[in-house]
Protein backbone atom coordinates (compact mmCIF):
# COMPACT_ATOMS: atom_id res chain seq x y z
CA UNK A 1 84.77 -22.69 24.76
CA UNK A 2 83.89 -23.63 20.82
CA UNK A 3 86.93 -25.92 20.68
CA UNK A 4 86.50 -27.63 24.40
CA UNK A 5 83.02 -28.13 23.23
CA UNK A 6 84.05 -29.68 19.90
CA UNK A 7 86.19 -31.85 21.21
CA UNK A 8 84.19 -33.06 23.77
CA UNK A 9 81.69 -33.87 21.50
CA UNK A 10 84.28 -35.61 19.10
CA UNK A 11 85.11 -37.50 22.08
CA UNK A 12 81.92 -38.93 23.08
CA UNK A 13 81.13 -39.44 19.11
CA UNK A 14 84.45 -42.02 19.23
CA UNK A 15 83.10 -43.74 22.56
CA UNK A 16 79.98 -44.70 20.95
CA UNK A 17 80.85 -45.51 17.59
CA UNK A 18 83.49 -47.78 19.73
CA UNK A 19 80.90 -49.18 21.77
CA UNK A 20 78.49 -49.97 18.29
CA UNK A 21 81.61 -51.12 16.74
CA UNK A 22 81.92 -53.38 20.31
CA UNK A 23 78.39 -54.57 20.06
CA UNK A 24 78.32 -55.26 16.76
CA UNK A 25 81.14 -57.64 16.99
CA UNK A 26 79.58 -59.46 19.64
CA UNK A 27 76.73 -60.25 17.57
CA UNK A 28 78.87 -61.40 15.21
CA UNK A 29 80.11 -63.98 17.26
CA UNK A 30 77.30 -65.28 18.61
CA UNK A 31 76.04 -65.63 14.87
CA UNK A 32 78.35 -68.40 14.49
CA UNK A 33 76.33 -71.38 16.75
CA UNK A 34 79.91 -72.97 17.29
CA UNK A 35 80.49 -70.04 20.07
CA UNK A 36 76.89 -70.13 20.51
CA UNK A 37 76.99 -73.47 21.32
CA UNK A 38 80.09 -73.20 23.18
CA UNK A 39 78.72 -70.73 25.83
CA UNK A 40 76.04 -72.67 26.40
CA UNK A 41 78.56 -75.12 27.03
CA UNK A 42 80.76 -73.46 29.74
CA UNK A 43 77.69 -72.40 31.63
CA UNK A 44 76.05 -75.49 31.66
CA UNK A 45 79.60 -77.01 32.99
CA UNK A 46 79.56 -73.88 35.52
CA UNK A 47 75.83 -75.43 36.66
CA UNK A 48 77.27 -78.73 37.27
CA UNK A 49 79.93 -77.16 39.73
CA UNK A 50 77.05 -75.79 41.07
CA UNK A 51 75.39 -79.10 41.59
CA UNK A 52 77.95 -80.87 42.28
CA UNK A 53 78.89 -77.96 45.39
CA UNK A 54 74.95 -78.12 46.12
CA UNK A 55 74.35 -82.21 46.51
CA UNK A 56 77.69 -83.67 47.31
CA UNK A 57 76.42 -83.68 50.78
CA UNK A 58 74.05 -86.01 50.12
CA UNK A 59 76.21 -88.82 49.04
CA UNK A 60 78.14 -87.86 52.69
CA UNK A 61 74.83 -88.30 54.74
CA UNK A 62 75.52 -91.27 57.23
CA UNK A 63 78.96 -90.09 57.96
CA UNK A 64 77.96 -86.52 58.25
CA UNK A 65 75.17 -87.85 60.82
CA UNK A 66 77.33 -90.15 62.60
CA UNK A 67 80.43 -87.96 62.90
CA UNK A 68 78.36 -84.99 63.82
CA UNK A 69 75.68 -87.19 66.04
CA UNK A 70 72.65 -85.26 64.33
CA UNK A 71 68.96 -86.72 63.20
CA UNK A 72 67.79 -87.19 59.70
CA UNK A 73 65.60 -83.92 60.38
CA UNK A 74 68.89 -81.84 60.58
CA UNK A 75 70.03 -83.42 57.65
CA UNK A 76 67.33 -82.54 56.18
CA UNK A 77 68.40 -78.92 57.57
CA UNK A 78 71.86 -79.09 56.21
CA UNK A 79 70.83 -80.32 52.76
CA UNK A 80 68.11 -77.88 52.01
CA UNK A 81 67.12 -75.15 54.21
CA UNK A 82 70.41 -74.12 55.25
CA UNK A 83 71.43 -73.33 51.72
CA UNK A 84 68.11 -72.49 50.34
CA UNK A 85 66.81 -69.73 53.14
CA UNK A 86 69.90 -67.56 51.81
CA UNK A 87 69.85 -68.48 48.14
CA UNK A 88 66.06 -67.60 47.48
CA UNK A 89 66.56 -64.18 49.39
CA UNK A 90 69.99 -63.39 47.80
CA UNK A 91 68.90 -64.71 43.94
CA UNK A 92 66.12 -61.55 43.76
CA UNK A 93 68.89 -58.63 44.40
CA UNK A 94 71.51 -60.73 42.43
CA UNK A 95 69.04 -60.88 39.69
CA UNK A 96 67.58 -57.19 39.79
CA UNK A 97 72.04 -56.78 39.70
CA UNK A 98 71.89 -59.07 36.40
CA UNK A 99 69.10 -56.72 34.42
CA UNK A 100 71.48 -53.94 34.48
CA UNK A 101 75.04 -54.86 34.63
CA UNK A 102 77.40 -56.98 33.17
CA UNK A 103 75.64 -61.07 33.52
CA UNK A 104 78.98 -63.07 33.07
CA UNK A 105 81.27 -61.28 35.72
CA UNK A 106 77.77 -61.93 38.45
CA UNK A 107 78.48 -65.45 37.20
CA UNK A 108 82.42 -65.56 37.44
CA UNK A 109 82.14 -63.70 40.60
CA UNK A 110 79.27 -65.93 42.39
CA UNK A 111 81.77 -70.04 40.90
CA UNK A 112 84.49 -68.51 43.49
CA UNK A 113 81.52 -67.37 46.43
CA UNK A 114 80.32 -71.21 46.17
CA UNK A 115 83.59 -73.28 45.25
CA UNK A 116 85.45 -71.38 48.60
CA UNK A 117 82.26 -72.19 50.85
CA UNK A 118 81.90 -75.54 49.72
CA UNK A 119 85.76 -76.26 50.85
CA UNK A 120 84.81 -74.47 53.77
CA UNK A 121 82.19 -77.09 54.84
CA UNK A 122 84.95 -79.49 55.35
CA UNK A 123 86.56 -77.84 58.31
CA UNK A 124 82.90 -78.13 59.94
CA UNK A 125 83.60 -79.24 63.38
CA UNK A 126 79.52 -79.30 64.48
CA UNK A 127 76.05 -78.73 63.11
CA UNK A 128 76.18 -75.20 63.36
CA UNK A 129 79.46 -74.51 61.76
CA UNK A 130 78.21 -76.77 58.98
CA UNK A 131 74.84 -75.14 58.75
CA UNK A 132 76.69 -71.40 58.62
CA UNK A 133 79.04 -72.65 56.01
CA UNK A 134 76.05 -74.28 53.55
CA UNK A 135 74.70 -70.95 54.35
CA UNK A 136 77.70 -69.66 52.31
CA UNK A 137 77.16 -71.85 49.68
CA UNK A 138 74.22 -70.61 49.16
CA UNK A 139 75.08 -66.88 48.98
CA UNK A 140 77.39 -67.95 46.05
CA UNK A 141 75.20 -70.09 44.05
CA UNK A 142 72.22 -67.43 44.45
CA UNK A 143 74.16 -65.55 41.80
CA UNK A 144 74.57 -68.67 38.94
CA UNK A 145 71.07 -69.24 37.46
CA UNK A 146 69.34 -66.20 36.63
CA UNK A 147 72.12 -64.30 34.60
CA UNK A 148 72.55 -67.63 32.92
CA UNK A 149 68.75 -67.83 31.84
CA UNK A 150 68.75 -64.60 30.88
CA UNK A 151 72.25 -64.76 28.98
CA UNK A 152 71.09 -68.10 27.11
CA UNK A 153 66.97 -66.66 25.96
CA UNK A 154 69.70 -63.96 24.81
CA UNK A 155 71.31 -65.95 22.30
CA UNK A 156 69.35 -68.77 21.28
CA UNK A 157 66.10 -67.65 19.47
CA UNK A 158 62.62 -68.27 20.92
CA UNK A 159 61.54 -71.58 19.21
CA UNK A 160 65.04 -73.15 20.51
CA UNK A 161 64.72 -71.63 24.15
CA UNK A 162 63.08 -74.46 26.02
CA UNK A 163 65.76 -76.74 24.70
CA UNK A 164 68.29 -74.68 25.33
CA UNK A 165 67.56 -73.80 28.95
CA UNK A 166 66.81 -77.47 29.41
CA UNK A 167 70.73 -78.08 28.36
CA UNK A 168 71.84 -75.26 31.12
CA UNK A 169 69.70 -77.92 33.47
CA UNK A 170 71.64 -80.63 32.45
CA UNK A 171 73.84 -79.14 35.02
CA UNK A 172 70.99 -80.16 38.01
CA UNK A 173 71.76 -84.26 37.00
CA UNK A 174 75.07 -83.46 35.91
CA UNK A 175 76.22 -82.35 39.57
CA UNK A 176 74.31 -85.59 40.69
CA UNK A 177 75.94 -87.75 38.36
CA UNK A 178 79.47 -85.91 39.38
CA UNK A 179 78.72 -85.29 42.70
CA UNK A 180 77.64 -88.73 43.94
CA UNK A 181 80.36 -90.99 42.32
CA UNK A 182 83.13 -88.20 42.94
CA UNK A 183 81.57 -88.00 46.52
CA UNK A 184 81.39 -91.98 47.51
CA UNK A 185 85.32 -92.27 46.26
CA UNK A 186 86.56 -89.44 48.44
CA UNK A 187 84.70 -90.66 50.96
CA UNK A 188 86.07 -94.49 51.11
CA UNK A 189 89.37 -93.87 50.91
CA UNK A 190 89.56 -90.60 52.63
CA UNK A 191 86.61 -89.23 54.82
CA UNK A 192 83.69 -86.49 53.93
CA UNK A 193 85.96 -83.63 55.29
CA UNK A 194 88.50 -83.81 52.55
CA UNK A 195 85.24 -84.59 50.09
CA UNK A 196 84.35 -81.28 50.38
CA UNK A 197 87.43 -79.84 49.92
CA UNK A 198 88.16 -81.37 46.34
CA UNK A 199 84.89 -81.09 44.82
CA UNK A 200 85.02 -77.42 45.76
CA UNK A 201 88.54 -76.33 44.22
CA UNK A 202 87.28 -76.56 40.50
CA UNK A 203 84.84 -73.87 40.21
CA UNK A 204 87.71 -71.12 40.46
CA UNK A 205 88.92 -72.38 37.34
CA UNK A 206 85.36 -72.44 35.51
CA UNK A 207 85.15 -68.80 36.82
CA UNK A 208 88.60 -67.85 35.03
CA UNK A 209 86.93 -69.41 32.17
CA UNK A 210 83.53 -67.82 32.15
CA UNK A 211 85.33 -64.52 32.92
CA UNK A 212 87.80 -65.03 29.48
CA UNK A 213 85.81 -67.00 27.20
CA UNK A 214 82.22 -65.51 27.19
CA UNK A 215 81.46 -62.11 25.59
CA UNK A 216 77.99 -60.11 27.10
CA UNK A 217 75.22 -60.38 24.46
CA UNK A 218 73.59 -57.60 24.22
CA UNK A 219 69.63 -57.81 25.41
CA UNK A 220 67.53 -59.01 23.29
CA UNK A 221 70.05 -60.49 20.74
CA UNK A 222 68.01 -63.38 19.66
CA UNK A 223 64.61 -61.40 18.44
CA UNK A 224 67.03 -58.19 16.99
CA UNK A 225 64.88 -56.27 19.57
CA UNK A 226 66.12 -52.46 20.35
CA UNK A 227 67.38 -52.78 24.44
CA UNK A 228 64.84 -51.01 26.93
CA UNK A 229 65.22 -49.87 30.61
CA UNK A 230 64.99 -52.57 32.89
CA UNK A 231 61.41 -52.36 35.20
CA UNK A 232 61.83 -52.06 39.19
CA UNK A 233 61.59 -55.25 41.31
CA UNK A 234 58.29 -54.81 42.35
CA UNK A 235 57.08 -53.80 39.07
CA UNK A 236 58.07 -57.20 37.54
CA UNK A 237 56.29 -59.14 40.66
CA UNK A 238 53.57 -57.26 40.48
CA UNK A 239 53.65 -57.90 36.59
CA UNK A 240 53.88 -61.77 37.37
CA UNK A 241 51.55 -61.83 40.59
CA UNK A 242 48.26 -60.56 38.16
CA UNK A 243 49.50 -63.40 35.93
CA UNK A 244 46.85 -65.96 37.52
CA UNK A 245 48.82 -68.75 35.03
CA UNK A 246 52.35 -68.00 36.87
CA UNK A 247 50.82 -68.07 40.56
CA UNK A 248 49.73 -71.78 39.12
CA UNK A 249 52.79 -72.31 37.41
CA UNK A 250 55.53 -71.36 39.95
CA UNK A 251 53.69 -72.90 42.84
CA UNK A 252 53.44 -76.46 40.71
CA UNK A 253 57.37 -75.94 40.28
CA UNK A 254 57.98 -75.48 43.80
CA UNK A 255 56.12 -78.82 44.20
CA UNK A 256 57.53 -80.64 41.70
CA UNK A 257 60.87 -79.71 43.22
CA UNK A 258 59.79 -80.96 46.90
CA UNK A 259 59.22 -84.26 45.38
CA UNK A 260 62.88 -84.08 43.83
CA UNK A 261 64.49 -83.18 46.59
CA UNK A 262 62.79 -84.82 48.79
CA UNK A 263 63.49 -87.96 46.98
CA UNK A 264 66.70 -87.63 45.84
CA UNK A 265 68.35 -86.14 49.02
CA UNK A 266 68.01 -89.18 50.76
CA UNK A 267 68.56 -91.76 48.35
CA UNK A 268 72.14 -92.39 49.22
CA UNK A 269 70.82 -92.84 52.68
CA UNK A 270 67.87 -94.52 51.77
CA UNK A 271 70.12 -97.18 50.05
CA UNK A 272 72.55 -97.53 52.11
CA UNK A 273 70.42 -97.49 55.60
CA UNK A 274 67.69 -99.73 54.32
CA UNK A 275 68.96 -102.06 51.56
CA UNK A 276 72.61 -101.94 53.22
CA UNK A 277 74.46 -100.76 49.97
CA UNK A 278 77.95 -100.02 50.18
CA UNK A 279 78.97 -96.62 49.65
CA UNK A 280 80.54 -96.87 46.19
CA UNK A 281 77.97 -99.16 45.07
CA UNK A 282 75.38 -96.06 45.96
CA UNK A 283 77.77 -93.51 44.30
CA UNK A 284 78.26 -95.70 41.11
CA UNK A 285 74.40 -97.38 40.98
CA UNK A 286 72.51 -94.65 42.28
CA UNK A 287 75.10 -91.72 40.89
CA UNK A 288 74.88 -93.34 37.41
CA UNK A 289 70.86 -94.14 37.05
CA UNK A 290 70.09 -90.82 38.67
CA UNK A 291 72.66 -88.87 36.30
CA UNK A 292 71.81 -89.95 33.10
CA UNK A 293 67.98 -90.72 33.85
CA UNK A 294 67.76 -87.15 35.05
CA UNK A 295 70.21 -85.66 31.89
CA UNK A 296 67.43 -87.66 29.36
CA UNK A 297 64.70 -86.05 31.06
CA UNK A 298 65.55 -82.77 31.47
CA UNK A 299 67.08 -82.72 27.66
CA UNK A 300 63.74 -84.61 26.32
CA UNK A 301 61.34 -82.15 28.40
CA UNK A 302 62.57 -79.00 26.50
CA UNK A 303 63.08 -81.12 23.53
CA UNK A 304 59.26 -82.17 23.35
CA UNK A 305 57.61 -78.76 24.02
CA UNK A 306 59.57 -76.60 21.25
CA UNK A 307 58.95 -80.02 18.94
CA UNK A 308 55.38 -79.59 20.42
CA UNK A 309 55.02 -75.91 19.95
CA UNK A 310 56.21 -76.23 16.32
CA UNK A 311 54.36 -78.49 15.21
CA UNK A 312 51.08 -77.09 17.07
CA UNK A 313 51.67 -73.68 17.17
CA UNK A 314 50.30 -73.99 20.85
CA UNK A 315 52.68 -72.65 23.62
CA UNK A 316 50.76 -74.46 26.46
CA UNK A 317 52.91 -77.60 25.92
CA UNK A 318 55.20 -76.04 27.68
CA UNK A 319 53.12 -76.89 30.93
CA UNK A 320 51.95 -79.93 30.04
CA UNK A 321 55.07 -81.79 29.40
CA UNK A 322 55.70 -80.76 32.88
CA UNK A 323 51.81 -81.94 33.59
CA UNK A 324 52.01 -85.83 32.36
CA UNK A 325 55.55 -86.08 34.11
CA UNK A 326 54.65 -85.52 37.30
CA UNK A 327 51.67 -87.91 36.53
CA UNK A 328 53.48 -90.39 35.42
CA UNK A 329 56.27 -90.30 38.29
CA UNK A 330 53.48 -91.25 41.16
CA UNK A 331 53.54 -94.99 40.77
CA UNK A 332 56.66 -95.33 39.10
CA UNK A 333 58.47 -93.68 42.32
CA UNK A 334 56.17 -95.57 44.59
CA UNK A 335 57.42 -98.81 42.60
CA UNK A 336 61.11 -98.10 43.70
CA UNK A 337 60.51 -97.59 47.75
CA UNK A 338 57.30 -99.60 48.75
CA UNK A 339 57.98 -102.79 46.23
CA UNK A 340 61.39 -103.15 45.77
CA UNK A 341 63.17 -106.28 47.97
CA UNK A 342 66.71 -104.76 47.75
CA UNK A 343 68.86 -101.79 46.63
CA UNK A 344 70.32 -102.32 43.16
CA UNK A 345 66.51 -103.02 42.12
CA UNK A 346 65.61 -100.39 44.13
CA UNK A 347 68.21 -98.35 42.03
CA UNK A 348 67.34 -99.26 38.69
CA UNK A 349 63.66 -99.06 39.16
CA UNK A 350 64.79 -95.25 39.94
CA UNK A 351 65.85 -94.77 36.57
CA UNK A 352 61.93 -93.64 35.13
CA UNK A 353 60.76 -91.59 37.87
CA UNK A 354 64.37 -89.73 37.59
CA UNK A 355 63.93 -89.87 34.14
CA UNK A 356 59.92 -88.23 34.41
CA UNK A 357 60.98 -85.87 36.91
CA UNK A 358 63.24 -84.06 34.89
CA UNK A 359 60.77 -83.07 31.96
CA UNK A 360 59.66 -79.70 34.09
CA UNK A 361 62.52 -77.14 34.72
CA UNK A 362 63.44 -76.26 30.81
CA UNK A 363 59.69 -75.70 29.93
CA UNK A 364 59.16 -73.76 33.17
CA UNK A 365 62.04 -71.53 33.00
CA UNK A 366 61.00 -70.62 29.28
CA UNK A 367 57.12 -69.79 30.11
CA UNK A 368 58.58 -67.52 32.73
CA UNK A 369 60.38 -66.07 29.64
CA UNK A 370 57.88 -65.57 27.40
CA UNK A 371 55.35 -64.29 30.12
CA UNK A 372 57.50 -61.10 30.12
CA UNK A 373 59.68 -58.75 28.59
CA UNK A 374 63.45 -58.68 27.28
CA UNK A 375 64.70 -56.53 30.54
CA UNK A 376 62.33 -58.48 33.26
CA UNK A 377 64.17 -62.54 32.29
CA UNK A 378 66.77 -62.80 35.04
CA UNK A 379 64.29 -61.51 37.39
CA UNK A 380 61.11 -63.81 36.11
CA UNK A 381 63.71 -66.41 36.73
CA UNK A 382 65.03 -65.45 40.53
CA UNK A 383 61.45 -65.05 40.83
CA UNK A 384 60.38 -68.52 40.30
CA UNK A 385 63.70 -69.89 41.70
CA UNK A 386 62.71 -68.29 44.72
CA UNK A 387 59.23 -70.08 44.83
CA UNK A 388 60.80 -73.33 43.73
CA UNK A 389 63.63 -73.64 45.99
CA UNK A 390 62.09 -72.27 48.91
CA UNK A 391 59.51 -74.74 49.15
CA UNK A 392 60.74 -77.21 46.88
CA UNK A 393 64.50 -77.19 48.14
CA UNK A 394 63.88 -75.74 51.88
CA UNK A 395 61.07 -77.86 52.84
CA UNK A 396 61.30 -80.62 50.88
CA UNK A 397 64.14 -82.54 52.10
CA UNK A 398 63.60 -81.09 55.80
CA UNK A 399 59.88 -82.50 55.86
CA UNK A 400 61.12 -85.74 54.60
CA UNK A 401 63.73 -85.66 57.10
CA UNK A 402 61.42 -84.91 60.10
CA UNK A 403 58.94 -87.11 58.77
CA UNK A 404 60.90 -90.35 59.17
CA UNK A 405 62.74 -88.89 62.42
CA UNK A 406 58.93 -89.02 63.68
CA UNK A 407 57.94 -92.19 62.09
CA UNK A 408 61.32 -93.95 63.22
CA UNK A 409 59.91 -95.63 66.79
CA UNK A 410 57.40 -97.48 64.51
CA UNK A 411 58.92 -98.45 61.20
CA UNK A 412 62.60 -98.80 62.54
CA UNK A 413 65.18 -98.16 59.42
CA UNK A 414 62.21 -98.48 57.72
CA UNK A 415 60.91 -94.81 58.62
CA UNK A 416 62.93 -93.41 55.86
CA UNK A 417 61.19 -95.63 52.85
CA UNK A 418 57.88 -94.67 54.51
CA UNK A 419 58.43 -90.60 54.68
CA UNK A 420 59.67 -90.68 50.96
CA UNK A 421 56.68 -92.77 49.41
CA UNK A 422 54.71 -90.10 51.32
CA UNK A 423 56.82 -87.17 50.05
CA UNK A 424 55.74 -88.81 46.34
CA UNK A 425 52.20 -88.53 46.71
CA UNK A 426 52.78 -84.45 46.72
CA UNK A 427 53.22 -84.76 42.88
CA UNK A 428 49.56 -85.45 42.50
CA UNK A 429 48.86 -81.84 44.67
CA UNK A 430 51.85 -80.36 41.68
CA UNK A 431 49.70 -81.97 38.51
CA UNK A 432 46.60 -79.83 39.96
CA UNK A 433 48.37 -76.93 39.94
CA UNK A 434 50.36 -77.64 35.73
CA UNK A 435 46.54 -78.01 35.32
CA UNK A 436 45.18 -74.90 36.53
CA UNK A 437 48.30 -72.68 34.69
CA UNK A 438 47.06 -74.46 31.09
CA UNK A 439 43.58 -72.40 31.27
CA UNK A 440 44.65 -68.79 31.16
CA UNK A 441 48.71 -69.14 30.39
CA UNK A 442 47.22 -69.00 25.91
CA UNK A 443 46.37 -65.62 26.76
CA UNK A 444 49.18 -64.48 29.06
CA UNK A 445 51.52 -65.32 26.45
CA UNK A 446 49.73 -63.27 24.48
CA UNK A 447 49.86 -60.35 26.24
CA UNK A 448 53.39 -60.82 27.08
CA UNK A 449 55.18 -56.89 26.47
CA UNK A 450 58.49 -56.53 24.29
């Protein structure tokens, strides 16, 4: 019995100094920022498959709705609530999944879920069988964000985190940029079915990638914290809910992103309905000044609050970055759809509200970070994803939708301009809300656990 127990022991004494041995080379590697940086890298390119998967349908609008004979509303449908009803509901489980297993096979696993869905959509033969298989979509890409968040405020430290989340969202204007000029050429010289199909493919190579290439960091890398049990699901929303600043903050998100969606869904249709663009000018012009205006913004917002919160020591910049850009965007936007007299000024007049627009997700994402602790991230993010994208991404481009289906017996193909510039005005509803979350998020921070 001595010996049995001896060796037993010996046994789990290897296994452990095996695992520290493990661990400790994984820290090693990510001490090195090239493989720091490289990571980042292949997950932000994993994001823009994401996008890409997400908005290519947008680009495919008019022939969608004339193949399919549906309304703007149900576009609307297809392009947000269809894929956000599942991915909010999914992305809380997924992320309760990423606080205690492994993050990088959830993300592997989810690039195949979405990349096979989105070919999927192009054997669509009516609005429901398109509708089921965005649905799909969805259940894939509820599993790509929040491991990622919590994998990158693993490895970068805190005064870098808002930038470096704000590269992962590259990924949002990256899929645009992708998507819509991918999306316009498969679409001229072949037709929106076969669209689908290519810009899926690609993602089951990224997840080969992301599978091989990225090693788990252990939690709480980046502050050399000790690892702790990860908190229940309702313990980390009730943890969040008495966080008056969050209720502000996540709600001004979910705004902000109504706007974007709302906007930016339907301006490929927009374009080509009302200014009569053809479709590669809209994939090149539109694809091109939406891409990199959004890529600046997004990179510049989590630039200017860690530049901010260095050089004042005050971690509220971090909501009002997100605060004077959706101030800002109001006229600017209003400027592209009510002034405008045809599409390629339409188009480049898009560039700054693109460009403002992008400034909130990076600072957002790492508030939600620093509000709690090391185990709670990938949570605090499906959290506020789930806020975000089910107003911002399910409503916002299905109110817009409906909107100009209603206003279409007055305003003719004008109905569309109309329900956007009044889909705009929502930011200044969002800038009340960055407001409010500035007055008590000081002390939340400061209260934030380990």
């Amino acid at each position: 019995m001595t010996d049995s127990t001896e060796v037993s022991g010996a046994v789990e004494s290897t296994e452990a100094s095996k695992e520290d041995s493990e661990r400790a080379s994984i820290i090693q590697a990510y001490k090195n920022p090239y493989y720091r940086y490289l990571v980042l890298g292949i997950l932000t390119t994993v994001y823009v498959s994401n996008f890409v998967d997400r908005q290519v349908i947008n680009v495919l609008a008019q022939y969608i709705i004339d193949d399919l004979q549906i309304s703007d509303g149900q576009f609307g449908m297809l392009s947000g609530a269809a894929f956000a009803i599942i991915y909010t509901t999914l992305g809380i489980p997924i992320a309760r999944l990423a606080d205690i297993s492994n993050r990088r096979n959830i993300i592997a696993v989810s690039a195949v879920i979405w990349s096979v869905m989105t070919a999927l959509c192009g054997y669509a033969q009516n609005f429901t069988q398109l509708f089921i298989a965005r649905f799909g979509v969805g259940v894939g890409e509820a599993g790509g964000s929040p491991p990622s968040h919590s994998i990158v405020s693993d490895i970068f430290p805190a005064e870098q985190r808002a930038t470096a989340l704000s590269t992962y969202s590259l990924g949002v204007y990256g899929g645009v940029l992708v998507g819509t000029v991918g999306g316009a050429y498969l679409v001229q010289y072949f037709d929106w079915r076969i669209a689908f199909i290519v810009v899926g493919l690609p993602g089951i190579l990224l997840a080969l990638i992301v599978r091989l290439v990225i090693k788990e960091p252990p939690r709480g890398m980046a502050e050399a914290k000790s690892d702790v049990a990860p908190p229940g699901f309702w313990r980390v929303v009730t943890f969040l809910w008495e966080r008056k600043s969050f209720r502000h903050l996540s709600f001004a998100c979910a705004l902000h992103a109504f706007v974007t969606y709302g906007m930016g869904n339907f301006m490929p249709l927009f374009l080509g309905r009302t200014h009569d663009m053809s479709i590669l000018d809209v994939g090149w012009y539109y694809g091109l000044i939406a891409g990199i205006g959004g890529l600046a913004g997004t990179y510049f917002g989590g630039w200017a609050s860690d530049r901010m919160n260095r050089k004042t020591g005050d971690k509220t910049w971090y909501v009002w970055i997100p605060f004077i850009s959706t101030i800002a965007a109001v006229p600017l936007a209003l400027n592209t759809f009510l002034i405008m007299p045809n599409g390629y000024l339409a188009v480049y007049s898009y560039f700054l509200p693109v460009f403002f627009g992008g400034w909130y997700l990076g600072p957002c994402i790492a508030s939600t970070h620093f509000l709690v602790g090391l185990r709670m991230r990938a949570m605090a993010s499906a959290i506020l994803l789930f806020v975000l994208n089910l107003i911002g991404l399910g409503l916002g481009p299905m109110v817009t939708g409906f909107m100009s289906d209603y206003l279409e017996p007055r305003y003719g193909d004008d109905s569309l301009r109309v329900a956007m510039s009044i889909t705009v005005l929502v930011n200044l509803w969002c800038a009340t809300h960055y407001y409010l979350a500035t007055k008590t998020i000081r002390t939340d921070f400061e209260r934030a656990p380990d």
